[in-house]
PDB file of N, CA and C in Angstrom:
ATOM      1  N   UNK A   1      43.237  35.658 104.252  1.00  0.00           N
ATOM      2  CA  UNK A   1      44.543  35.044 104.442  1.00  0.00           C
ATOM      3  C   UNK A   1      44.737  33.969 103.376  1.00  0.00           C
ATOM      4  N   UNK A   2      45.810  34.138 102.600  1.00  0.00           N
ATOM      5  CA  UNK A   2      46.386  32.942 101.866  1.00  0.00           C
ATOM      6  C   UNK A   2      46.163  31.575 102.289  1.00  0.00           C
ATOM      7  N   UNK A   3      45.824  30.293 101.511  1.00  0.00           N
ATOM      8  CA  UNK A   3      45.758  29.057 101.712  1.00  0.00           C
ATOM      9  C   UNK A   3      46.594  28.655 100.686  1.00  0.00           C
ATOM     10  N   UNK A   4      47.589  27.770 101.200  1.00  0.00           N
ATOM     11  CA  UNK A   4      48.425  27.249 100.574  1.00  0.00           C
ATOM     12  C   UNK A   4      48.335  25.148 100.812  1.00  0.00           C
ATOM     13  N   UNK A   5      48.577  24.817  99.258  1.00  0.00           N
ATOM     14  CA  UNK A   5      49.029  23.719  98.899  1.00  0.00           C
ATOM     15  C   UNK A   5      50.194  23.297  98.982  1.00  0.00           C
ATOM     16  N   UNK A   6      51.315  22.599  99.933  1.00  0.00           N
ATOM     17  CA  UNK A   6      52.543  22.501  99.827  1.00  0.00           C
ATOM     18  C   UNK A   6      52.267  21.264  98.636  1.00  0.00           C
ATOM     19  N   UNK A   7      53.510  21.336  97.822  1.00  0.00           N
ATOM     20  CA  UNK A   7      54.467  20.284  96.999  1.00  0.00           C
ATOM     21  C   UNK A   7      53.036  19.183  96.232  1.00  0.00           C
ATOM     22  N   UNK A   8      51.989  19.635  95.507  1.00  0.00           N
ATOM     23  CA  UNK A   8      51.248  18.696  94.991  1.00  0.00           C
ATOM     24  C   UNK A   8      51.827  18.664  93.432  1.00  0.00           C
ATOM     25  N   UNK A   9      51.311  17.222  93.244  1.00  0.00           N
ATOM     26  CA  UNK A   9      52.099  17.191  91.501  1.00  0.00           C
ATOM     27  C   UNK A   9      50.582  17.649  90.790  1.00  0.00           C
ATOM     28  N   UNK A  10      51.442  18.654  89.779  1.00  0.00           N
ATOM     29  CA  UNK A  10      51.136  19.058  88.935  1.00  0.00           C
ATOM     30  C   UNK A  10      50.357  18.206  87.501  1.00  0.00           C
ATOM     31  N   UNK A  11      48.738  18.684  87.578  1.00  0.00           N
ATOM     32  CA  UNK A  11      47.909  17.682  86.063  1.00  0.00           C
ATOM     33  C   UNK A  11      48.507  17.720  85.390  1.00  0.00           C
ATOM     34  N   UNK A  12      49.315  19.407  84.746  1.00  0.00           N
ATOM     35  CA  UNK A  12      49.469  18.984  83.273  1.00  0.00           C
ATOM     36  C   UNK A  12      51.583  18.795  82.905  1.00  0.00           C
ATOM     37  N   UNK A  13      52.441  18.964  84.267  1.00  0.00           N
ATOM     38  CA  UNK A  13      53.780  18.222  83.653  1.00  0.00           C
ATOM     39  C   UNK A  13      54.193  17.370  84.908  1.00  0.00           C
ATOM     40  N   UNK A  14      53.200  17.002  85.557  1.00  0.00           N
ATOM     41  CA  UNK A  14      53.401  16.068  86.854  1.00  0.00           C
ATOM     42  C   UNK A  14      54.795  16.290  87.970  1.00  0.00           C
ATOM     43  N   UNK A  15      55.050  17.531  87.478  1.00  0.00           N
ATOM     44  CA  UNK A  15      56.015  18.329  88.717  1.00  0.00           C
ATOM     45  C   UNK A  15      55.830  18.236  89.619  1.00  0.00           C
ATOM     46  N   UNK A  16      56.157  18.413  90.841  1.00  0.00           N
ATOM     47  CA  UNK A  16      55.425  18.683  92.202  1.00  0.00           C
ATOM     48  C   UNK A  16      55.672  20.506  92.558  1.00  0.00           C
ATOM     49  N   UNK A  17      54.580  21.894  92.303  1.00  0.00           N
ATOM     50  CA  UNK A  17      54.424  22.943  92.749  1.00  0.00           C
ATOM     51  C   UNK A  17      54.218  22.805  94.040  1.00  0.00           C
ATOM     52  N   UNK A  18      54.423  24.327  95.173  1.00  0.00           N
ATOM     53  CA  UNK A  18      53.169  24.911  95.596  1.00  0.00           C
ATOM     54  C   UNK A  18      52.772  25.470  95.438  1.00  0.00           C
ATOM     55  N   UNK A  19      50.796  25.036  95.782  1.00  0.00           N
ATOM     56  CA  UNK A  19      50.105  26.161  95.196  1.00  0.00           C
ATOM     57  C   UNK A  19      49.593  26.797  96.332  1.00  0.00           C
ATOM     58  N   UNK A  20      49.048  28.088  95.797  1.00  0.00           N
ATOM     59  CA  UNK A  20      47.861  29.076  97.018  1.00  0.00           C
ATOM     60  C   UNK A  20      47.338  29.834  96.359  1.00  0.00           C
ATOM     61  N   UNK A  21      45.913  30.082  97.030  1.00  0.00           N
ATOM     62  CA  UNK A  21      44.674  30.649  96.373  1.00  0.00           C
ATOM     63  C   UNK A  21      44.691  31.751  97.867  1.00  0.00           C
ATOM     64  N   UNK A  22      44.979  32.951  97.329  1.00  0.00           N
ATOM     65  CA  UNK A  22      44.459  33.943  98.295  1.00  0.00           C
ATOM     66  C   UNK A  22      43.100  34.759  97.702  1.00  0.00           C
ATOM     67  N   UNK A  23      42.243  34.201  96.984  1.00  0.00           N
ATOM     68  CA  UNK A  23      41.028  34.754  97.120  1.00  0.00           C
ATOM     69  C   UNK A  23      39.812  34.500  97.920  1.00  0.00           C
ATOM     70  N   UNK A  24      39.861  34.908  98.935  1.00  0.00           N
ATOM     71  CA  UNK A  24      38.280  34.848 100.099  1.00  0.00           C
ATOM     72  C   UNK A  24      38.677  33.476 100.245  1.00  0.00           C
ATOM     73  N   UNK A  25      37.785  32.406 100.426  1.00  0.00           N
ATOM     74  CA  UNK A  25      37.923  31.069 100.987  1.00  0.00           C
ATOM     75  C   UNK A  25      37.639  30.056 100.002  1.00  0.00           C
ATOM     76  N   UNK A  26      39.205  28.985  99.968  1.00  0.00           N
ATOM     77  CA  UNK A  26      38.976  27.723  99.634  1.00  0.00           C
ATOM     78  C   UNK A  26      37.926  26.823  99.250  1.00  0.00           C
ATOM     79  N   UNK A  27      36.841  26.382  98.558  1.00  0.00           N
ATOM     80  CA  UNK A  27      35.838  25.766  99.093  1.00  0.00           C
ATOM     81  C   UNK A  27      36.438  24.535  98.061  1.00  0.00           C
ATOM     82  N   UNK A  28      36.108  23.316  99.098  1.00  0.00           N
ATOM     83  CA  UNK A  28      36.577  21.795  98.533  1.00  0.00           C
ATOM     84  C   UNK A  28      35.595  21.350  97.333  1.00  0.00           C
ATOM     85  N   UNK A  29      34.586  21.996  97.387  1.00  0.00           N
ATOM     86  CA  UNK A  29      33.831  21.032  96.039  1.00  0.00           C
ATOM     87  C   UNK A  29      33.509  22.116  94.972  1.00  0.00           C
ATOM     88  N   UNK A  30      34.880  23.077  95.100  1.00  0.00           N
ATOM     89  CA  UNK A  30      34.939  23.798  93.379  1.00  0.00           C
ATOM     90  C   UNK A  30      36.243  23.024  92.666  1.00  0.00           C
ATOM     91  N   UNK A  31      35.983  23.311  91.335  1.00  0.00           N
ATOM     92  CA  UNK A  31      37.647  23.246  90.734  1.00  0.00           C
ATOM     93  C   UNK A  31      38.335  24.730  90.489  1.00  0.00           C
ATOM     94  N   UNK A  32      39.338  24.632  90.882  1.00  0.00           N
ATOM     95  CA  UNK A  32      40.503  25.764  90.685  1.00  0.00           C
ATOM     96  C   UNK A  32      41.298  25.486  89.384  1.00  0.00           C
ATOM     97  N   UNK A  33      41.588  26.448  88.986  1.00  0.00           N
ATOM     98  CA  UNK A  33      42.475  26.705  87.247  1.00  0.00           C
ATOM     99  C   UNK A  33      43.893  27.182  87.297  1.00  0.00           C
ATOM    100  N   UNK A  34      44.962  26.958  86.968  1.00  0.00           N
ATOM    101  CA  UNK A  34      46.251  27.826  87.507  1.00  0.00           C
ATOM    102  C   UNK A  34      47.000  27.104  85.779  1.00  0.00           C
ATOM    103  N   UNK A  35      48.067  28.079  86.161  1.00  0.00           N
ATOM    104  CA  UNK A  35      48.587  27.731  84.798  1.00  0.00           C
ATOM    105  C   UNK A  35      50.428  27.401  85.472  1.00  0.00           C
ATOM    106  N   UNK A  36      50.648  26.360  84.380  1.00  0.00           N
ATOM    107  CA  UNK A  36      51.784  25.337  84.803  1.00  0.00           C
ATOM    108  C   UNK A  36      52.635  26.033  84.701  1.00  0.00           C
ATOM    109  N   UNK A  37      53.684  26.439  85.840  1.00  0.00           N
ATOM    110  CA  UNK A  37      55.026  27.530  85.443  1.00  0.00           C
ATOM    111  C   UNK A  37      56.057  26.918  84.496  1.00  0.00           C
ATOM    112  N   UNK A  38      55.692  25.577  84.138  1.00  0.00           N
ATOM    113  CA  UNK A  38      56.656  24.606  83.334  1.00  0.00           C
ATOM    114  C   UNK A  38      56.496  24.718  82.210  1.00  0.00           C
ATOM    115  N   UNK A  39      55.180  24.613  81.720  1.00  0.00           N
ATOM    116  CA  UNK A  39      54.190  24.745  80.343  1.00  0.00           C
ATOM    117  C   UNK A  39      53.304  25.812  79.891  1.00  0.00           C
ATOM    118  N   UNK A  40      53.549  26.607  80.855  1.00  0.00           N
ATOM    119  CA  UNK A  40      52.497  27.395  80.787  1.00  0.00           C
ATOM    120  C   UNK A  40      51.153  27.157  79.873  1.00  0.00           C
ATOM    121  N   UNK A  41      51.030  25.718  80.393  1.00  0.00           N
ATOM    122  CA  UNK A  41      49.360  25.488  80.475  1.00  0.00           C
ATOM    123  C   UNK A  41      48.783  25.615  81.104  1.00  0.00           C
ATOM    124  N   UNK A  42      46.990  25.394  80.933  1.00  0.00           N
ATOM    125  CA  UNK A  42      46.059  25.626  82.144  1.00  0.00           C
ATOM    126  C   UNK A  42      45.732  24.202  82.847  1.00  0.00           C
ATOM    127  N   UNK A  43      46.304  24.051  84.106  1.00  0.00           N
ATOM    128  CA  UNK A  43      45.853  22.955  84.958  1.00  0.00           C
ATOM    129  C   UNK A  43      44.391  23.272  85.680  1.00  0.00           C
ATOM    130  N   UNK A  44      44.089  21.851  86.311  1.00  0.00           N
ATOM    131  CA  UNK A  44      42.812  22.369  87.043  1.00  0.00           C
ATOM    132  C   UNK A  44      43.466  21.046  88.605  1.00  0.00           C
ATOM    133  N   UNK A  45      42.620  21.718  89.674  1.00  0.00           N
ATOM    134  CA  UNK A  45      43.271  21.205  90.715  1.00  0.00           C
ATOM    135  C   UNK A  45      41.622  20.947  91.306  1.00  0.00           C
ATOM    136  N   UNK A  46      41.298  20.009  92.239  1.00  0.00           N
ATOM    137  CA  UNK A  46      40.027  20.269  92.773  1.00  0.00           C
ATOM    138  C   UNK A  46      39.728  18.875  93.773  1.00  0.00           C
ATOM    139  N   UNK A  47      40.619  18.147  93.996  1.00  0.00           N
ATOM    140  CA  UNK A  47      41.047  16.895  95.000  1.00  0.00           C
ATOM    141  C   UNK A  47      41.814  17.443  96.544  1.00  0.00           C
ATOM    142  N   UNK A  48      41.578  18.549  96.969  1.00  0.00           N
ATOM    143  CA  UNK A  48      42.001  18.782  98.173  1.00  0.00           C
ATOM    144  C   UNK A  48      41.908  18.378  99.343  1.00  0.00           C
ATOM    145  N   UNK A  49      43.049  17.878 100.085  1.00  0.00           N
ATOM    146  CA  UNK A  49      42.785  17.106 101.210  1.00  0.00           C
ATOM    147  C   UNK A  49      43.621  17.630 102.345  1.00  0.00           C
ATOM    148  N   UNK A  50      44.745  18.520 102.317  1.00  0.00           N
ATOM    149  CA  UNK A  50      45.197  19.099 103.058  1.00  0.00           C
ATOM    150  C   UNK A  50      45.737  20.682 103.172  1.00  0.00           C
ATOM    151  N   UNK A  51      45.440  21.658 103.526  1.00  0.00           N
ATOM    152  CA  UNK A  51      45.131  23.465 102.964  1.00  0.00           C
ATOM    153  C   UNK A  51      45.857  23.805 104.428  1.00  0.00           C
ATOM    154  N   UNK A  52      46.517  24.482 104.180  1.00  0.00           N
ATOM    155  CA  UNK A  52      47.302  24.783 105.257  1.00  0.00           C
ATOM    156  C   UNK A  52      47.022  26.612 105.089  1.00  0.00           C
ATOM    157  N   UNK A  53      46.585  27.674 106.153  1.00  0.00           N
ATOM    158  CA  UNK A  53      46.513  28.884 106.035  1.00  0.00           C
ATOM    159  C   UNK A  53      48.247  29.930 106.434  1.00  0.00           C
ATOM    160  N   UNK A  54      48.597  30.474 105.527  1.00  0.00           N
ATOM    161  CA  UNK A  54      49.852  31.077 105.563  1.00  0.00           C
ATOM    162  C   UNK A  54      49.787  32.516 105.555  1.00  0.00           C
ATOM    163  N   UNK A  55      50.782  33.417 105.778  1.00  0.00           N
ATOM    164  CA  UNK A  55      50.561  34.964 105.729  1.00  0.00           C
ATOM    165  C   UNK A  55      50.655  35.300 104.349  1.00  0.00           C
ATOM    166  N   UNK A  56      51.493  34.679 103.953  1.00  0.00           N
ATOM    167  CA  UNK A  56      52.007  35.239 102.308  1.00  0.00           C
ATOM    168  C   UNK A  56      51.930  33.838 101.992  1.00  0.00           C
ATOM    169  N   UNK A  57      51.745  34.512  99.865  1.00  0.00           N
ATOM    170  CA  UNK A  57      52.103  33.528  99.061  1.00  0.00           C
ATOM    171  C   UNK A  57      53.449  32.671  99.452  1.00  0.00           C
ATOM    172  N   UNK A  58      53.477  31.355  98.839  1.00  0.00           N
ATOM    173  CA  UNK A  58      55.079  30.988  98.950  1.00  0.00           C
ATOM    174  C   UNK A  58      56.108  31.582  97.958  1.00  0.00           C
ATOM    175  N   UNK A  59      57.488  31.753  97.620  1.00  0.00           N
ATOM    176  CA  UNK A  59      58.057  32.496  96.431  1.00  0.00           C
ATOM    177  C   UNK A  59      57.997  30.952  95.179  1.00  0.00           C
ATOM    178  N   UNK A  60      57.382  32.005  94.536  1.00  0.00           N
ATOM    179  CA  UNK A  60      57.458  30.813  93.379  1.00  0.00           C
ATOM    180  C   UNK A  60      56.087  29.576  93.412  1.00  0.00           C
ATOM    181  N   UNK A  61      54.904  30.306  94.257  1.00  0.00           N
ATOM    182  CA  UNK A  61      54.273  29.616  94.244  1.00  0.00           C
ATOM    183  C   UNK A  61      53.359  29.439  93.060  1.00  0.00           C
ATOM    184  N   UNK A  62      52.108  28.799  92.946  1.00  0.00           N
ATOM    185  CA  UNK A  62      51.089  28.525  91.766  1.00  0.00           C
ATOM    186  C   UNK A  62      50.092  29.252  91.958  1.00  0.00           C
ATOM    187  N   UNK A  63      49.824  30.149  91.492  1.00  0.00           N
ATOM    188  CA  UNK A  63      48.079  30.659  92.233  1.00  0.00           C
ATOM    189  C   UNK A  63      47.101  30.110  91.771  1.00  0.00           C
ATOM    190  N   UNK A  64      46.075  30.063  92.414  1.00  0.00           N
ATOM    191  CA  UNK A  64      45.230  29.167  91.759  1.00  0.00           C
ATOM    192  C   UNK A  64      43.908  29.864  92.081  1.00  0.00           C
ATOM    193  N   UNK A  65      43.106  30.042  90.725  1.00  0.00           N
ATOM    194  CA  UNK A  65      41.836  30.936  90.805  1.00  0.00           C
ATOM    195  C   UNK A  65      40.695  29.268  90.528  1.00  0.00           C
ATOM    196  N   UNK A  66      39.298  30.048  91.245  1.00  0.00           N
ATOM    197  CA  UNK A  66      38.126  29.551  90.923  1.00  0.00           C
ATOM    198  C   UNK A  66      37.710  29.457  89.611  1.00  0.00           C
ATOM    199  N   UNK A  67      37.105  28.571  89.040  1.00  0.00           N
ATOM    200  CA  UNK A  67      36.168  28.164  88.307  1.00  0.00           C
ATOM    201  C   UNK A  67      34.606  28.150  88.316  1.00  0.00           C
ATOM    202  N   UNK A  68      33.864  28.272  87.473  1.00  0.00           N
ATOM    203  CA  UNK A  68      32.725  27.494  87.182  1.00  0.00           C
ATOM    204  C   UNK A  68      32.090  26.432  87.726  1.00  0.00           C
ATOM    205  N   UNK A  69      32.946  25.410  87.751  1.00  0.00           N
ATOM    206  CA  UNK A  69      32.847  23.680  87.678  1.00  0.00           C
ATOM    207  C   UNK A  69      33.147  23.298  89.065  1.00  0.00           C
ATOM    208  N   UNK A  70      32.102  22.671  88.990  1.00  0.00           N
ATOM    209  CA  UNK A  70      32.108  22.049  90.537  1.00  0.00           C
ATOM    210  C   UNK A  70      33.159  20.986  90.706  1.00  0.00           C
ATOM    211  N   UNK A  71      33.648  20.120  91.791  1.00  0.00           N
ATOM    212  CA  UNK A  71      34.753  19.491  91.748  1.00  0.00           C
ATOM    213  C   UNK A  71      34.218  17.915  91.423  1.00  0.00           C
ATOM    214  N   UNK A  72      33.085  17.603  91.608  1.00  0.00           N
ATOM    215  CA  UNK A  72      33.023  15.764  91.400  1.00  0.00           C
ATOM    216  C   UNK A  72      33.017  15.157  92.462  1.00  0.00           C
ATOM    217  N   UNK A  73      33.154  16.040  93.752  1.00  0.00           N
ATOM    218  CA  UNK A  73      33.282  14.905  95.185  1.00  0.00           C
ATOM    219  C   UNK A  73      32.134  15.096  95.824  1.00  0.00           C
ATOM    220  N   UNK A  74      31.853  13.954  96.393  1.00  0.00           N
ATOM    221  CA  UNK A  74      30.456  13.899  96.852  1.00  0.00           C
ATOM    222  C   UNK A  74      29.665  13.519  95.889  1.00  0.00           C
ATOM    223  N   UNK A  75      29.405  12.589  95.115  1.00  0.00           N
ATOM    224  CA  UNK A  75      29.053  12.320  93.897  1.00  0.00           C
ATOM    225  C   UNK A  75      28.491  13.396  92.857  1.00  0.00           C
ATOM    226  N   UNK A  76      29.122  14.771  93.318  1.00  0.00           N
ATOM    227  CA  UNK A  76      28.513  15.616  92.314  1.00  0.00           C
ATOM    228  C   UNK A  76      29.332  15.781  91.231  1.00  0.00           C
ATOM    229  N   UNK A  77      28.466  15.728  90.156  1.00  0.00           N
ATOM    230  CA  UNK A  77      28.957  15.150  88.179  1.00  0.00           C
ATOM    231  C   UNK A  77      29.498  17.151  87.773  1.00  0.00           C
ATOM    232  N   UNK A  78      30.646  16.984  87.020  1.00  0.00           N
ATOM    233  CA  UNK A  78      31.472  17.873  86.715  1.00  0.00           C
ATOM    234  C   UNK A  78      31.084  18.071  84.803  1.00  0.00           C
TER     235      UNK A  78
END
C-alpha cells in the first residue's frame, strides 16, 4: 500500500509537494531520491515524521524511491 507525504517543502525549489513511495515499506532511517516536478532536479527527503498509508498515489504526486544512504537520525553519519 502507498505511503504518502502530504504538502512537505521541497530541498531543491522549497515548494510544498506531495510525496509517496509505494515501494514495500517506508523505513525512517533511509534517504529517499525523487526528482523536483519544478526543476526537474534530484531532491533527497529522509526527515520523516508523519506517513500517512493511502490506496493510491495522490494526482500529481512526488514519488519517491530508496537510496543507498542512510538518513543521519539516530546519530547515524550519512
Amino acid at each position: 500500500m502507498p505511503c504518502l507525504l502530504m504538502s512537505r517543502p521541497c530541498k531543491v525549489c522549497g515548494k510544498h509537494h506531495d510525496f509517496f513511495f509505494s515501494e514495500g515499506e517506508l523505513v525512517v532511517d533511509r534517504r529517499y531520491e525523487y526528482q523536483c516536478p519544478q526543476t526537474g532536479q534530484t531532491g533527497y527527503l529522509w526527515d520523516f515524521t508523519r506517513v500517512e498509508a493511502v490506496s493510491a498515489p495522490p494526482p500529481g504526486g512526488v514519488e519517491l524511491h530508496p537510496t543507498e544512504e542512510l538518513s543521519g537520525r539516530h546519530g547515524v553519519s550519512t
